[in-house]
Protein backbone atom coordinates (compact mmCIF):
# COMPACT_ATOMS: atom_id res chain seq x y z
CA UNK A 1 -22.72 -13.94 -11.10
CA UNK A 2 -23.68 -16.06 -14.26
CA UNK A 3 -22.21 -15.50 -17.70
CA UNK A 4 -25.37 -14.92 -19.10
CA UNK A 5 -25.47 -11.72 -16.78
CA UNK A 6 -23.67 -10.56 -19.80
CA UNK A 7 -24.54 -9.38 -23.35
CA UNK A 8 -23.63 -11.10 -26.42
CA UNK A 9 -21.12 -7.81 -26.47
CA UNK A 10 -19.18 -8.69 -23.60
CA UNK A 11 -19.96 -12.56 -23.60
CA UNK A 12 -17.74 -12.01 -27.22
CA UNK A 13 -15.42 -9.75 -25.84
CA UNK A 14 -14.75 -12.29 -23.25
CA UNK A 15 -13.80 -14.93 -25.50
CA UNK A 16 -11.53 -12.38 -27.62
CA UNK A 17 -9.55 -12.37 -25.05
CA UNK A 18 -9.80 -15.63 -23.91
CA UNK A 19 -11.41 -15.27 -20.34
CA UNK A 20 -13.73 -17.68 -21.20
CA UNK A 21 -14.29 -20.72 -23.99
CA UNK A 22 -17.79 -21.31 -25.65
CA UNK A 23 -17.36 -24.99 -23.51
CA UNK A 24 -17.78 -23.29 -20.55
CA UNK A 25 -20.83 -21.22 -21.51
CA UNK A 26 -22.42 -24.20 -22.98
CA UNK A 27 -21.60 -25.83 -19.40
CA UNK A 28 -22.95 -23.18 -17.60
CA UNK A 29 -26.68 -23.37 -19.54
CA UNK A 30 -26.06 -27.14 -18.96
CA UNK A 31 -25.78 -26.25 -15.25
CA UNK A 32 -28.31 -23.95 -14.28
CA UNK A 33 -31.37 -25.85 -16.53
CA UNK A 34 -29.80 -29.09 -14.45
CA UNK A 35 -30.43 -26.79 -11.25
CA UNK A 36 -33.81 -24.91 -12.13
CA UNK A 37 -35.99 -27.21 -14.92
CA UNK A 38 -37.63 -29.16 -12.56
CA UNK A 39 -39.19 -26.48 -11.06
CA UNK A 40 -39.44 -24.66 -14.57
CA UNK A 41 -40.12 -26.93 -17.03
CA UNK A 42 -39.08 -25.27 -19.68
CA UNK A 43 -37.39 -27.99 -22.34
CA UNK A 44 -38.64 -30.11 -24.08
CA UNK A 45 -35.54 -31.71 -25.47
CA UNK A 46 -31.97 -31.41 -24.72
CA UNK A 47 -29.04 -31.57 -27.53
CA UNK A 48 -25.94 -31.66 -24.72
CA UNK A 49 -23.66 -34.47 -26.44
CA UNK A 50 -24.19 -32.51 -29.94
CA UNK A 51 -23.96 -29.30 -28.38
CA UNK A 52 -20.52 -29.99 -26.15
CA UNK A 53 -18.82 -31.05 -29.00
CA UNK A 54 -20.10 -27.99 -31.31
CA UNK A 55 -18.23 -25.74 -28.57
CA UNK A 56 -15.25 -27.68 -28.55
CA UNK A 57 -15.04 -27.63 -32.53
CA UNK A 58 -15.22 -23.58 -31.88
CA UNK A 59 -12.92 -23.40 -28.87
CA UNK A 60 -10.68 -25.28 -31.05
CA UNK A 61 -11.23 -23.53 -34.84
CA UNK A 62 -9.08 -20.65 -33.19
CA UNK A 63 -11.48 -18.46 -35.53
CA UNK A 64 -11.64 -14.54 -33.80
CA UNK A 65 -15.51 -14.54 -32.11
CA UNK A 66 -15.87 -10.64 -33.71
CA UNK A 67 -16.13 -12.42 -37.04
CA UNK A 68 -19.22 -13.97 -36.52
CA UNK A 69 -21.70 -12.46 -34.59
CA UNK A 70 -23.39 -15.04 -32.32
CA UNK A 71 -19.95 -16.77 -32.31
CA UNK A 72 -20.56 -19.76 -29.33
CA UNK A 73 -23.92 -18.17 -27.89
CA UNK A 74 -25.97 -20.96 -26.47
CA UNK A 75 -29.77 -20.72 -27.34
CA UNK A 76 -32.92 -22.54 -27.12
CA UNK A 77 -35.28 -23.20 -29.59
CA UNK A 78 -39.30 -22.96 -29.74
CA UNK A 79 -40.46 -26.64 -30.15
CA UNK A 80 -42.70 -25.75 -33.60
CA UNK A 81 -39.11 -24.56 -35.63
CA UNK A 82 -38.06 -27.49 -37.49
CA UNK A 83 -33.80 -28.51 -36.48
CA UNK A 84 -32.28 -30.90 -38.38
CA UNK A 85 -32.00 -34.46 -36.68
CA UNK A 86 -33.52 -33.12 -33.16
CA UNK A 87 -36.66 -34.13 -32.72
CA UNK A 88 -39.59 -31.09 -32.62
CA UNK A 89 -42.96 -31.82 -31.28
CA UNK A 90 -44.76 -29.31 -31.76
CA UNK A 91 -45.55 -29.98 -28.11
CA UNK A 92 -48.43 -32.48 -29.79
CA UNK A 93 -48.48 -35.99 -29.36
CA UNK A 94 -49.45 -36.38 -33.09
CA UNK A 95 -45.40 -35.28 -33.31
CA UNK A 96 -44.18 -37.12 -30.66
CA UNK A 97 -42.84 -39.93 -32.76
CA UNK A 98 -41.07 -36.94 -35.30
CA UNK A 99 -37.19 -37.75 -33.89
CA UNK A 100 -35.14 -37.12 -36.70
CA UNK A 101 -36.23 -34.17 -38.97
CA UNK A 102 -34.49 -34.05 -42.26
CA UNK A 103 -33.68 -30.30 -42.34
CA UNK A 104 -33.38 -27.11 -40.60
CA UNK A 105 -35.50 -23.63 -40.66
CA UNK A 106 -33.72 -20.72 -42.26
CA UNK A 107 -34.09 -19.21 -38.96
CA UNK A 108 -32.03 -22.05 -37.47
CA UNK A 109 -29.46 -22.46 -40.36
CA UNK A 110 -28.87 -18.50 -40.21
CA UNK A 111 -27.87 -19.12 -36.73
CA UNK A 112 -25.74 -21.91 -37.15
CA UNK A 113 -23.99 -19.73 -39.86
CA UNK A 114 -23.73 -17.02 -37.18
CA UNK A 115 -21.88 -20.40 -34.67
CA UNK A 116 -24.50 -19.73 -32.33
CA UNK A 117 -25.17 -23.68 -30.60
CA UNK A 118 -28.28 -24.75 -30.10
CA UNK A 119 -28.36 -25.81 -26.60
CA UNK A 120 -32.27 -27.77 -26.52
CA UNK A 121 -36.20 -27.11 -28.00
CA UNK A 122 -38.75 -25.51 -25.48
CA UNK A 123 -42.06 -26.47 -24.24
CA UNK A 124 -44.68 -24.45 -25.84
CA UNK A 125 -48.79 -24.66 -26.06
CA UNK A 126 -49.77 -27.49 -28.33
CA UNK A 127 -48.87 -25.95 -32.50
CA UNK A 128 -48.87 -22.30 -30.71
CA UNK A 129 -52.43 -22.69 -29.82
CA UNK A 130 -52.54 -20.90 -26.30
CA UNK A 131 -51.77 -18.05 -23.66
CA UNK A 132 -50.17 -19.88 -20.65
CA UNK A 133 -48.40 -23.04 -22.00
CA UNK A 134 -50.63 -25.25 -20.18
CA UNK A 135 -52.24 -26.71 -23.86
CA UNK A 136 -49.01 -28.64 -23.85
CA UNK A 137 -49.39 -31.95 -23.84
CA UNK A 138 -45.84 -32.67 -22.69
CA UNK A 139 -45.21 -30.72 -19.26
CA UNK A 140 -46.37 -27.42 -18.30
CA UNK A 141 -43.84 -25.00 -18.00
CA UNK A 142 -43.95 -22.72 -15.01
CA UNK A 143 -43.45 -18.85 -14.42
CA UNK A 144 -39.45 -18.23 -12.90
CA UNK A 145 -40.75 -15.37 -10.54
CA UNK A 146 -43.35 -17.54 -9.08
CA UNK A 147 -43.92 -21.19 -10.24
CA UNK A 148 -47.07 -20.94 -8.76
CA UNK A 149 -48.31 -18.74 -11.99
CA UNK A 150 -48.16 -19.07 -15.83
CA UNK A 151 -45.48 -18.48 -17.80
CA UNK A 152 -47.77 -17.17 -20.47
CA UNK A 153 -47.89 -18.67 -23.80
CA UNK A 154 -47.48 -20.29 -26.92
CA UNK A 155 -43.48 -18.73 -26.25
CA UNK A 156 -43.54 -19.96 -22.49
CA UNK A 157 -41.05 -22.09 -22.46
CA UNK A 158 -39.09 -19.25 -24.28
CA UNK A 159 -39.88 -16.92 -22.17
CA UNK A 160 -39.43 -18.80 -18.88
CA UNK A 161 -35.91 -20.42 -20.27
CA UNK A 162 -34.35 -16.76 -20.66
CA UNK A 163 -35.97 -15.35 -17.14
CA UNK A 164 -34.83 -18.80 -15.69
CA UNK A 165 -30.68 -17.84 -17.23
CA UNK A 166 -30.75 -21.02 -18.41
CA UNK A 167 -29.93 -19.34 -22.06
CA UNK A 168 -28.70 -15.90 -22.65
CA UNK A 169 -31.44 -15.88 -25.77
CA UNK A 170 -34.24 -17.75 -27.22
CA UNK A 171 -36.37 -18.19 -30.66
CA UNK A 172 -40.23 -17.66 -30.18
CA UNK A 173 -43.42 -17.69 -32.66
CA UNK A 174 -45.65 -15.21 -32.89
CA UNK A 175 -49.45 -15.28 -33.83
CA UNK A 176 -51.59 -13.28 -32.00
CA UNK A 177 -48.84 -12.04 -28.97
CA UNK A 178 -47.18 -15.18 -28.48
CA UNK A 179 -43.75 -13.67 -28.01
CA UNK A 180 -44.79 -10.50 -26.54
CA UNK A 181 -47.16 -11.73 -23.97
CA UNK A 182 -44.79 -14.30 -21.89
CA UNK A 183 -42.25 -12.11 -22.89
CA UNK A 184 -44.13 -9.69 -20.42
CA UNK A 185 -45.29 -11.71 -18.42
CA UNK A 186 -41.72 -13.22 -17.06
CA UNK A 187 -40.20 -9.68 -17.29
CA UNK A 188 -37.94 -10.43 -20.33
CA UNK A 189 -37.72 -8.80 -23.63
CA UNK A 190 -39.83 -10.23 -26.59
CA UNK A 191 -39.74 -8.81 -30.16
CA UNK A 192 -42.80 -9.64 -33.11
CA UNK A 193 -40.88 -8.43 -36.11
CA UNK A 194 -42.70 -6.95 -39.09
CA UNK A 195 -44.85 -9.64 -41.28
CA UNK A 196 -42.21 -10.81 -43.95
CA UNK A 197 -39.10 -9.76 -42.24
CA UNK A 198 -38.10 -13.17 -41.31
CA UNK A 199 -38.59 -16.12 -42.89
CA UNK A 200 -41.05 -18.66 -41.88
CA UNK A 201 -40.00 -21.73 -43.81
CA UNK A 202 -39.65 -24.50 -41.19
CA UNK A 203 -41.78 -22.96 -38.78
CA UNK A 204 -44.50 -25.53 -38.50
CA UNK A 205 -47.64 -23.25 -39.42
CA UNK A 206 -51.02 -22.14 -36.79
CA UNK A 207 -52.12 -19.40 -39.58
CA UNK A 208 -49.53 -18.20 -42.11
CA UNK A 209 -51.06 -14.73 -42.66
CA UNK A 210 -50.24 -14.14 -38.73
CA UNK A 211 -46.91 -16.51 -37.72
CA UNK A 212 -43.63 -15.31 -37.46
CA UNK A 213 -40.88 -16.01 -35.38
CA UNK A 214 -38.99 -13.63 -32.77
CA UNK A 215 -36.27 -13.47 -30.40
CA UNK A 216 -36.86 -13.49 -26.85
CA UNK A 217 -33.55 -11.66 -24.90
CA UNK A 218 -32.71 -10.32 -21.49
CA UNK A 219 -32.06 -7.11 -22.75
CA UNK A 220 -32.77 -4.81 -26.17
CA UNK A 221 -29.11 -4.57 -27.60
CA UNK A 222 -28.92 -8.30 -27.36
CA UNK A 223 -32.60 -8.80 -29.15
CA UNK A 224 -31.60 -6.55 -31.75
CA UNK A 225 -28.40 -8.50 -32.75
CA UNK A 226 -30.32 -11.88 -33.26
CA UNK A 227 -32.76 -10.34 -35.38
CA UNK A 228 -30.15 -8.70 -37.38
CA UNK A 229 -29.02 -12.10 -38.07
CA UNK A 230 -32.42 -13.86 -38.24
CA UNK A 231 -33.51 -11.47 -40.61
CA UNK A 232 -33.60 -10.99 -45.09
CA UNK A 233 -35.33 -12.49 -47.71
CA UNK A 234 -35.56 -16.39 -48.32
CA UNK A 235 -36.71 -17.88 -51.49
CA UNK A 236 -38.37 -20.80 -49.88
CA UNK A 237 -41.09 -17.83 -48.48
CA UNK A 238 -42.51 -16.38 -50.82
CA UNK A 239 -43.62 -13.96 -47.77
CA UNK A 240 -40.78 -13.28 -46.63
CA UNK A 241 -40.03 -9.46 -48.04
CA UNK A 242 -37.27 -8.33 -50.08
CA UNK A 243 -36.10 -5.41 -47.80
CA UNK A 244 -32.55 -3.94 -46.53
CA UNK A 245 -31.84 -5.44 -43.02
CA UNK A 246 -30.37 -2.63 -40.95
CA UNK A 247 -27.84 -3.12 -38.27
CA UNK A 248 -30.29 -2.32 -35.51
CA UNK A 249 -27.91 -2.31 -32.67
CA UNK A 250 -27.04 0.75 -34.48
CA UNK A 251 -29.88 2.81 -33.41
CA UNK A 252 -30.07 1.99 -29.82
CA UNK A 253 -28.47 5.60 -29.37
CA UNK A 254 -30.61 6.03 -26.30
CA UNK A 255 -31.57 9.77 -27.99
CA UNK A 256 -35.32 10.21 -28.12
CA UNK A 257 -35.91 14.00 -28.50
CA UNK A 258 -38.48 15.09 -30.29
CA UNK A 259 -40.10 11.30 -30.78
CA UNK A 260 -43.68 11.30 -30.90
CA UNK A 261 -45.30 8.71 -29.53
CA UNK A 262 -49.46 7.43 -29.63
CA UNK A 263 -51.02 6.12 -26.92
CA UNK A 264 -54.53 4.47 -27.84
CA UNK A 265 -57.18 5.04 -25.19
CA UNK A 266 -58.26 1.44 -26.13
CA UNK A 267 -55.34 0.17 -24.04
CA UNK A 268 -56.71 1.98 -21.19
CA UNK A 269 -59.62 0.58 -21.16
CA UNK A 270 -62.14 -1.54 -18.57
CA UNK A 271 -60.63 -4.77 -18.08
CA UNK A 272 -56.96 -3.23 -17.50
CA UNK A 273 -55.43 -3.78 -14.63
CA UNK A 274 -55.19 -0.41 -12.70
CA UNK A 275 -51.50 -0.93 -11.20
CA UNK A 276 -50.73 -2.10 -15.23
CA UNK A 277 -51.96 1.54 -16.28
CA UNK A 278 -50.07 2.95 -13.46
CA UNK A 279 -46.69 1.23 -15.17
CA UNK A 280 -47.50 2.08 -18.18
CA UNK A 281 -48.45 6.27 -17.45
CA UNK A 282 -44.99 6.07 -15.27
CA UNK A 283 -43.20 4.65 -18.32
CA UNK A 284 -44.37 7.34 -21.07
CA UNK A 285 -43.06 10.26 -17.77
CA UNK A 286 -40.05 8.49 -18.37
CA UNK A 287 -40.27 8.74 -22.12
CA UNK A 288 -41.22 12.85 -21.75
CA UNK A 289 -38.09 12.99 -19.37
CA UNK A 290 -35.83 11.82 -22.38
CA UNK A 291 -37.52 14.51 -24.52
CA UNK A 292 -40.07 12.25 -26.24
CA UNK A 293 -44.32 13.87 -26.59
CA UNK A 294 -46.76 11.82 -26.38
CA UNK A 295 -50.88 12.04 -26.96
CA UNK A 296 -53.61 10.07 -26.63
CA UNK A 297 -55.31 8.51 -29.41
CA UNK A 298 -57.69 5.96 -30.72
CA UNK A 299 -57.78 3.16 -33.10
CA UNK A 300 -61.53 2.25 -33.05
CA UNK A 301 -61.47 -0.73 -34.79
CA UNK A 302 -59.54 -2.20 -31.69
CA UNK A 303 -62.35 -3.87 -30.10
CA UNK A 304 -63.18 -5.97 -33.11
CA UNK A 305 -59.57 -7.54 -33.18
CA UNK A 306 -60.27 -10.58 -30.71
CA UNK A 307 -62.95 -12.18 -33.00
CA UNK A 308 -61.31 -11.28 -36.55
CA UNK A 309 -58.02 -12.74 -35.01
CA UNK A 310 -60.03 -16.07 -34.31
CA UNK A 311 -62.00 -16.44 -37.17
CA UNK A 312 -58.88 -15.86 -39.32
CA UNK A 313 -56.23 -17.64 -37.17
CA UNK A 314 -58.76 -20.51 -36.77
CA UNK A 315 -59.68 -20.97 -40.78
CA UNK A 316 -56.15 -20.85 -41.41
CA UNK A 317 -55.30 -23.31 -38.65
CA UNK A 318 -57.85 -25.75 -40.16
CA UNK A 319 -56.15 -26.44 -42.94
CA UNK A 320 -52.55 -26.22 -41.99
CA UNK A 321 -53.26 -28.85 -39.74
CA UNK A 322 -55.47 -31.13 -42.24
CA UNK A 323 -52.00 -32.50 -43.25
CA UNK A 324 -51.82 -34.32 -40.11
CA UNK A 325 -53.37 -37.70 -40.67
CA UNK A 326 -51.96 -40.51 -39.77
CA UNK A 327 -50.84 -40.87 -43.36
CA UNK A 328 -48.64 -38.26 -44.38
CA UNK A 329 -47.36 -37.12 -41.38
CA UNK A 330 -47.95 -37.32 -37.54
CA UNK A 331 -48.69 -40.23 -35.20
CA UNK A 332 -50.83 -43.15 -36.71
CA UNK A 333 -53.64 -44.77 -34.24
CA UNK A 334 -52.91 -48.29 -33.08
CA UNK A 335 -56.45 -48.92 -32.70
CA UNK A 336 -57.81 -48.59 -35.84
CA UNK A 337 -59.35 -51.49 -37.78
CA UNK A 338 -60.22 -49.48 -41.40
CA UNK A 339 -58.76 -46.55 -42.77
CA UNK A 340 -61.50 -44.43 -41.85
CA UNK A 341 -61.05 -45.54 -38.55
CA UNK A 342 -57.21 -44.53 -38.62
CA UNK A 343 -57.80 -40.71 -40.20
CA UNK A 344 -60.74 -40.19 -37.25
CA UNK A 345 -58.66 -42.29 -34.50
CA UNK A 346 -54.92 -40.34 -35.42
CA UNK A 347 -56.57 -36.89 -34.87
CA UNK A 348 -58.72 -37.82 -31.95
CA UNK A 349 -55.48 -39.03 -29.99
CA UNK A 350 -53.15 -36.89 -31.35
CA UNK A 351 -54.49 -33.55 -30.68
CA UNK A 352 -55.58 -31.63 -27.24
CA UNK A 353 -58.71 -30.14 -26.63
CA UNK A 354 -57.59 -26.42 -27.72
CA UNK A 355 -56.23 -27.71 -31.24
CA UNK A 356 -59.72 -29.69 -31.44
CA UNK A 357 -61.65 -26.83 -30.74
CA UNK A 358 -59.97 -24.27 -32.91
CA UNK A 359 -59.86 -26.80 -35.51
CA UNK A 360 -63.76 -27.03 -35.35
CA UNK A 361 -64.29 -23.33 -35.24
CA UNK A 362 -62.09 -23.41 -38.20
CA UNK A 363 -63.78 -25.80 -40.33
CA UNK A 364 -67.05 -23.99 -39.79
CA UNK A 365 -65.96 -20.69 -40.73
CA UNK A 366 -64.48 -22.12 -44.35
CA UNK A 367 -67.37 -24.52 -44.94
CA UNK A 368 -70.62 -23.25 -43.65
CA UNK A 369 -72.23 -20.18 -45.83
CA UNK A 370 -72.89 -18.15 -42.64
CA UNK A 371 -69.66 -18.29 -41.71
CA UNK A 372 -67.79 -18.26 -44.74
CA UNK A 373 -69.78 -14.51 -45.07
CA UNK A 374 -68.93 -13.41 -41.44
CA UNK A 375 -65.28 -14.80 -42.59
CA UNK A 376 -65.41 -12.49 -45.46
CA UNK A 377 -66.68 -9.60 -42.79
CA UNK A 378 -63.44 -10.19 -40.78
CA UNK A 379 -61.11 -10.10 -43.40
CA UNK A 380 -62.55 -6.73 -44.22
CA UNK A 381 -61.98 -5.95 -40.41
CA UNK A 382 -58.34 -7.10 -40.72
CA UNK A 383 -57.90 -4.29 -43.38
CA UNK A 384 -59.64 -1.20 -41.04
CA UNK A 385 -57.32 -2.57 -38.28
CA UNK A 386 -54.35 -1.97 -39.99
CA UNK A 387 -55.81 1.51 -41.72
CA UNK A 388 -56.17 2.77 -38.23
CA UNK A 389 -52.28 2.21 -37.51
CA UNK A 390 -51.48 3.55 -40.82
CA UNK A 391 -53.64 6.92 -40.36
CA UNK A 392 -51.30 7.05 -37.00
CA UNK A 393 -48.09 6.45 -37.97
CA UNK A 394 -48.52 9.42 -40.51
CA UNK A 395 -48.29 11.78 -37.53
CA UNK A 396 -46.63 9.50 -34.59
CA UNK A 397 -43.42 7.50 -34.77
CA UNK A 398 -44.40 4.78 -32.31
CA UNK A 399 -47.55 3.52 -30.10
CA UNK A 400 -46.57 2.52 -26.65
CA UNK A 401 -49.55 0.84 -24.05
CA UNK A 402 -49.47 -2.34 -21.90
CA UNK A 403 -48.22 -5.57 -23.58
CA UNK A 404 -51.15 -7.75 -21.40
CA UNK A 405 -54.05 -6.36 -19.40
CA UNK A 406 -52.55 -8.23 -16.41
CA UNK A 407 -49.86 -9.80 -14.76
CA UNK A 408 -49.57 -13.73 -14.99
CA UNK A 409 -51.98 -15.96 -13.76
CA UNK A 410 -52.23 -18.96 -11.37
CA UNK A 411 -51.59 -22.36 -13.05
CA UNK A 412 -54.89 -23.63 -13.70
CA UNK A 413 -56.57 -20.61 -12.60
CA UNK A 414 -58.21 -19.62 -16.32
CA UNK A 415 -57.30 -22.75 -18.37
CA UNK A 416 -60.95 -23.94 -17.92
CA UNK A 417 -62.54 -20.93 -19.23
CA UNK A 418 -60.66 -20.19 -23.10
CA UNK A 419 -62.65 -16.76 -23.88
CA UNK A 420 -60.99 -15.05 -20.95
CA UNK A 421 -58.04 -16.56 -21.76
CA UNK A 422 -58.51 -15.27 -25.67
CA UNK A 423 -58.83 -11.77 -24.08
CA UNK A 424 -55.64 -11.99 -22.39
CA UNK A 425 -54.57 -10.94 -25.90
CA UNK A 426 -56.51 -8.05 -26.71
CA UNK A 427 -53.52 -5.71 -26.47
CA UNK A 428 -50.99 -8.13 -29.13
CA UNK A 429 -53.36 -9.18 -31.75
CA UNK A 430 -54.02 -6.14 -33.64
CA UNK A 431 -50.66 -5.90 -34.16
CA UNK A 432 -50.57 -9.04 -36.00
CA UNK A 433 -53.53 -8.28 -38.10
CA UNK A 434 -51.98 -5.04 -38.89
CA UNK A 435 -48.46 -6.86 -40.06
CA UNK A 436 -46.48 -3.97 -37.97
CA UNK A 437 -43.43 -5.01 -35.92
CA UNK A 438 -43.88 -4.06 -31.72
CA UNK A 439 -41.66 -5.52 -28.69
CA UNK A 440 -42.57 -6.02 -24.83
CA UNK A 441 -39.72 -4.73 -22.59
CA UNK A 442 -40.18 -4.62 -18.51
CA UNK A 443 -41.89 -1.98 -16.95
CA UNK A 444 -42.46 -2.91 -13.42
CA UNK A 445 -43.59 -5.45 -10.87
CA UNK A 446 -47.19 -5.69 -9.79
CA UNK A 447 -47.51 -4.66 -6.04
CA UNK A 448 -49.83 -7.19 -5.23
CA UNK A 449 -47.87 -10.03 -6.30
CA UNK A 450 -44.66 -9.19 -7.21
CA UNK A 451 -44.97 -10.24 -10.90
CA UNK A 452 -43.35 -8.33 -13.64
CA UNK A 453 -45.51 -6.42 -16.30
CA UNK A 454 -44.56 -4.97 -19.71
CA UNK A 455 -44.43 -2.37 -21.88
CA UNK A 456 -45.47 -2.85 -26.02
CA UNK A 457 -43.67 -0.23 -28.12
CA UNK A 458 -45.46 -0.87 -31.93
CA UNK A 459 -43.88 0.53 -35.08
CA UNK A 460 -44.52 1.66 -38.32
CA UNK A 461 -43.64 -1.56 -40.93
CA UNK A 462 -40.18 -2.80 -41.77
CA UNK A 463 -39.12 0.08 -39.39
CA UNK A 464 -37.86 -1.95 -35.83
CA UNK A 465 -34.90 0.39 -35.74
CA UNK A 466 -36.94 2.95 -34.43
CA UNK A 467 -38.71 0.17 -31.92
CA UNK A 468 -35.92 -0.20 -30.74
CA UNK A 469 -34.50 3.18 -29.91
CA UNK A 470 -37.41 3.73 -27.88
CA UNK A 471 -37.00 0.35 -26.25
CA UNK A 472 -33.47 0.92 -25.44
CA UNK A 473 -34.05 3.79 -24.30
CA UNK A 474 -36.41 3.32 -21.79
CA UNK A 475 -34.58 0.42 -20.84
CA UNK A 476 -31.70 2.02 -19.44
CA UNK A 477 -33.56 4.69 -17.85
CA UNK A 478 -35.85 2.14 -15.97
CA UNK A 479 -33.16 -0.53 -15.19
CA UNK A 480 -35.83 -3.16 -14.31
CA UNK A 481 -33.63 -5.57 -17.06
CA UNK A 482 -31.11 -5.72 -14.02
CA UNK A 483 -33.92 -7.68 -11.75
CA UNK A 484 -33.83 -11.02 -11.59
CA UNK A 485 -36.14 -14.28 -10.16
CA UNK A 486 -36.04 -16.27 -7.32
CA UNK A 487 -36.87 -19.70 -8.16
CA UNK A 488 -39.82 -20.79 -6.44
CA UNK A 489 -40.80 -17.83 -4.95
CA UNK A 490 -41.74 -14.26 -5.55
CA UNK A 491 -38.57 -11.17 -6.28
């Protein structure tokens, strides 16, 4: 049985009373990524030396692990959060030469604070730009359930790392269902907090209306303690919102009575898998069982959120990434002979084919008058998207439907083809337009290949507590968080 079988609760309970030192669970994620990454692939970069002798300046503080509440957790990192001398990437080759940053993300400073120890970064699709983590242009990370499929993506490597047990927990971004989607797809547990309820200041940006980071966890109860520490206010984001953090682990009470919960017949829709549906219709039964209602619904606007998402996320991407020259950051050209040469050469080398093309679409939509108008049209869209959650959550508490309309896919089997793989996302991206937190939790395994699918519970904004009760809830009713991989191979 591996340590990370454990919650954070017990894990810290465990060192209380001395059964265990934060060396030996550092050694242990050591262990199993030296047993499992080659057929994962999930990091990008490993901090061991730093990290052993972090744990052995804990083991040795004598300082009670209740007092700080990640005390010696190891975690990964998503490869676009900026740590302090270790390199980040971005997964981009325009990065690869970025070995010594010169400071950390709040994220990653709030967890150092909490003496979590950060164990390595993780493989990700190129500056978030992707659903499988094949747009890396490092490795491609591979599903733990079957490394034959996807992981999904950007969060892959996030995903996979936590599914893998190489780390109890891991940080993920999330733009359009980046941390929900793997999350489901490698039957883990993926939270998109509420726009503004954690800070974003050294997460390298894709579109900073949409970003923001989450936690990626076996279970609920331990997701909710790292984003009661990775959440609050930071004056160096100016988005980041000045609201009361609650202690979510708090509400996981497991009581759902008289919830009311949405279900949009837009999630049921053509192009849903039918054995997803099935796991879904099978998880709101379980819901009613607890003493939860539910009825159907519809936010009409829906089917517009694919194209607003990538006009916005694109326009915004354009120029986030303009600052990547050659000059002022990222990867000068050897070959060029002028300095024209060296801004066209830089960019040309040091991005992949999906940056390039969203960086095009991008550029169009902010410089050419058509665009800039159908632009404007989308932005409007944004705002209807988010009215029709708002006109819900006056009557419903949550809205619960399938985190992806499938399971995970065969490596290579879509990454030719990028509109099908933009629609893998139909079900996460209006809740990033909309700014409202939701989670993916594990709701079954696909009969006809074994792979896990998940459930998205969405909430009203800033209010995650309640996201989580119903999470937590169905959790421990369902008990799929107790199934675990084989590597190589199908459950």
């Amino acid at each position: 049985m591996s340590l990370f079988d454990y919650t954070i609760k017990e894990l810290q309970e465990k060192l209380t009373n001395k059964e265990i030192s934060v060396t030996d669970l550092v050694k242990e994620s050591y262990e199993q990524i030296s047993k499992t990454d080659d057929e994962v692939q999930a990091f990008l970069t490993l901090n061991e030396e730093e990290a052993l002798n972090r744990a052995k300046e804990l083991d040795e503080a004598g300082v009670d692990a209740e007092q700080f509440p990640l005390f010696g957790m190891p975690i990964g990192i998503k490869d676009n959060i900026v740590t302090k001398g270790l390199r980040t990437t971005c997964a981009s080759q325009i990065l690869s030469n970025l070995e010594d940053p010169l400071y950390d993300a709040t994220v990653v400073k709030k967890l150092n604070d909490a003496e979590s120890v950060n164990i390595g970064k993780l493989n990700m699709d190129e500056f978030a730009m992707g659903s499988s983590t094949e747009n890396s242009s490092m490795k491609k990370t591979r599903n733990p359930w079957n490394t034959d499929y996807v992981p999904g993506g950007s969060s892959g490597g996030s995903a996979a790392a936590v599914a893998a047990g190489q780390v109890p927990f891991t940080l993920g971004s999330d733009t359009g269902g980046s941390v929900r989607q793997p999350a489901s797809y490698c039957g883990v547990v993926g939270m998109k907090p509420t726009y503004g309820r954690v800070s974003r200041f050294g997460l390298v940006a894709f579109a900073s209306s949409l970003d923001q980071i989450g936690p990626i966890t076996r279970t609920v109860e331990d997701n909710a303690r790292i984003l009661e520490v990775i959440s609050g206010q930071d004056e160096m984001d100016s988005t980041s919102a000045n609201v009361d953090v609650p202690k979510y682990s708090d509400a996981l009470t497991g009581d759902v009575k008289g919830l009311k919960i949405a279900v949009p017949k837009e999630y049921f829709r053509e192009g849903v898998d039918e054995k997803v549906k099935e796991s879904v219709r099978k998880a709101l039964g379980q819901l009613e069982e607890l003493g939860a209602e539910w009825e159907e619904v519809s936010l009409p606007h829906s089917k517009y959120a694919v194209a607003t998402y990538y006009m916005i996320a694109s326009s915004e991407a354009s120029a986030n990434l303009a600052r990547f020259d050659g000059v002022r950051y990222g990867k000068r050209s050897e070959n060029a002979k002028d300095m024209m040469d060296m801004f066209k050469m830089s960019r040309s080398e040091g991005f992949g084919d999906e940056v390039k093309r969203r960086i095009m679409l991008g550029t169009f939509c902010v410089k050419l008058r058509l665009l800039r108008c159908l632009l404007q049209k989308a932005q409007q869209v944004r705002t209807l998207i988010k009215q029709d959650f708002d006109q819900i959550f006056e009557k419903y508490d949550v809205v619960i439907g399938p985190t992806a309309p499938t399971t995970a896919f065969k490596v290579g089997e879509k990454i030719d083809d990028p509109l099908t793989m933009y629609a893998n996302d139909i079900m996460t991206i209006p809740v990033n337009l909309a700014g409202v937190p939701g989670i993916s939790v594990p709701c079954g395994f696909h009969p006809d290949n074994n792979m896990p699918i998940g459930l998205q519970i969405i909430g009203k904004h800033f209010d995650e507590s309640t996201v989580y009760r119903v999470a937590h809830a169905y959790e421990q009713a369902a008990g799929y968080y107790k199934e675990k991989p084989q590597l190589g191979g199908a459950k």
